[in-house]
Protein backbone atom coordinates (compact mmCIF):
# COMPACT_ATOMS: atom_id res chain seq x y z
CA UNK A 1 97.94 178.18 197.72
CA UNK A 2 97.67 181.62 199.66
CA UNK A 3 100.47 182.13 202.18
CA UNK A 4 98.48 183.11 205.59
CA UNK A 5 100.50 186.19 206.32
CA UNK A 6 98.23 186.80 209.96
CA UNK A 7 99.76 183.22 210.80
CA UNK A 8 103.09 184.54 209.91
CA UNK A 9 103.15 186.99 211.94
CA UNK A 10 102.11 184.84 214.72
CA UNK A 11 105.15 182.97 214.54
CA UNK A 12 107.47 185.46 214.70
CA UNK A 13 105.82 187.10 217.81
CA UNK A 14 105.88 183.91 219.59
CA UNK A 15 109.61 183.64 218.11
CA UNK A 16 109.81 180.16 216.07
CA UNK A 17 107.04 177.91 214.55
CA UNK A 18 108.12 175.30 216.76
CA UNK A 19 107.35 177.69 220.13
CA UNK A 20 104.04 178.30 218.43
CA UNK A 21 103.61 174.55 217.85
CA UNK A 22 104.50 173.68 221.50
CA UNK A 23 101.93 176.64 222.92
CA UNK A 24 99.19 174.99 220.76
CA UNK A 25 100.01 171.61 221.48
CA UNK A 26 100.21 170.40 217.55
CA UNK A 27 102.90 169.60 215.47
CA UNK A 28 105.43 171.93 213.97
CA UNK A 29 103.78 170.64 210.37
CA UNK A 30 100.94 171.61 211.24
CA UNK A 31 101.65 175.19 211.91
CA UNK A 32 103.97 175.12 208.67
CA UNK A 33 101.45 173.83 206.62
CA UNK A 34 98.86 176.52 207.66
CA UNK A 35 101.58 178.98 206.91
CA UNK A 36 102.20 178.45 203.64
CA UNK A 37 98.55 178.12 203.01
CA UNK A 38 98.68 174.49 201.92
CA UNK A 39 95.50 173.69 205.15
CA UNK A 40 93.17 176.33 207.08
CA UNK A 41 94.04 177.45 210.62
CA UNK A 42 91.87 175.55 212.71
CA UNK A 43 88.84 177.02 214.47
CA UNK A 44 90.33 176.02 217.79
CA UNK A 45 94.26 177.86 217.12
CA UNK A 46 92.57 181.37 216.36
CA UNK A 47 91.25 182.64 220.13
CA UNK A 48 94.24 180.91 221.54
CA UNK A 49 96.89 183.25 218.99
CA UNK A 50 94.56 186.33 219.56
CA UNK A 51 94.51 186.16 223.43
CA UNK A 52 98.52 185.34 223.35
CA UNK A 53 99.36 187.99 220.94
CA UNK A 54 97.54 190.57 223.07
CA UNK A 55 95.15 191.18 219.53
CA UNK A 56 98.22 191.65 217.23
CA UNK A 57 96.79 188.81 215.43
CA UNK A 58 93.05 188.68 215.38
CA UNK A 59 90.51 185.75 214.60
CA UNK A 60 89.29 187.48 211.67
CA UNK A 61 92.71 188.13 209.94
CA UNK A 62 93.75 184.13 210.62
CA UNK A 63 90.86 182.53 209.23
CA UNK A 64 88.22 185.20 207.12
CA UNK A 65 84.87 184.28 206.85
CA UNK A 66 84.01 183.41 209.80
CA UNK A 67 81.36 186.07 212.01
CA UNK A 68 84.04 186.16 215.30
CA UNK A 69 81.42 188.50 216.43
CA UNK A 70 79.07 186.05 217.80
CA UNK A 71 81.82 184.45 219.69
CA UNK A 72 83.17 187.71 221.44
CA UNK A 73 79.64 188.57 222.42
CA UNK A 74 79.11 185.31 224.32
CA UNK A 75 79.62 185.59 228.10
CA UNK A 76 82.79 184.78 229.71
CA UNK A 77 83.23 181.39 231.35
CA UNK A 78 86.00 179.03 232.51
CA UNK A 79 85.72 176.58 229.60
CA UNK A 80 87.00 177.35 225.79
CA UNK A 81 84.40 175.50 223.21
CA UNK A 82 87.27 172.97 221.21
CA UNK A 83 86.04 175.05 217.88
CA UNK A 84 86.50 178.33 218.96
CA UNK A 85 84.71 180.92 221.36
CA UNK A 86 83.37 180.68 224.54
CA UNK A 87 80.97 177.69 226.10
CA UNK A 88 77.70 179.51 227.44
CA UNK A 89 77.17 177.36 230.73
């Protein structure tokens, strides 16, 4: 497996895997596992880690292959859709 390097870096902006864990609200395994490549990043982590990194880690560069284009064209709203983006009300 393919160490996710975007992920990586993540973790040492927010300082520790754990504080990354505890942002998200998952388990420290989970972000470890991701890490080393060993499980995708979920949908749902990548707009959270771009907004918190102030775009030092982007959508694109955490999980590839995915069009993150639609979802930053959507309009604005109060609500985050669980899978990534933004809800259209």
């Amino acid at each position: 497996m393919e160490k996710n390097y975007a992920l990586i870096k993540a973790i040492q902006i927010f300082g520790s895997g754990a504080a990354l864990a505890r942002h998200l609200g998952v388990t420290r395994g989970a972000i470890c596992k991701a890490s080393k490549g060993m499980m995708p990043v979920p949908k749902s982590w990548c707009p959270v880690i771009e907004l918190e990194t102030k775009g030092q880690v982007k959508c694109e560069d955490l999980l590839p292959g995915i069009d993150w284009s639609i979802f930053r064209n959507l309009p604005k709203t109060k609500e985050t859709h669980p899978e990534g983006g933004n809800c259209v009300a």
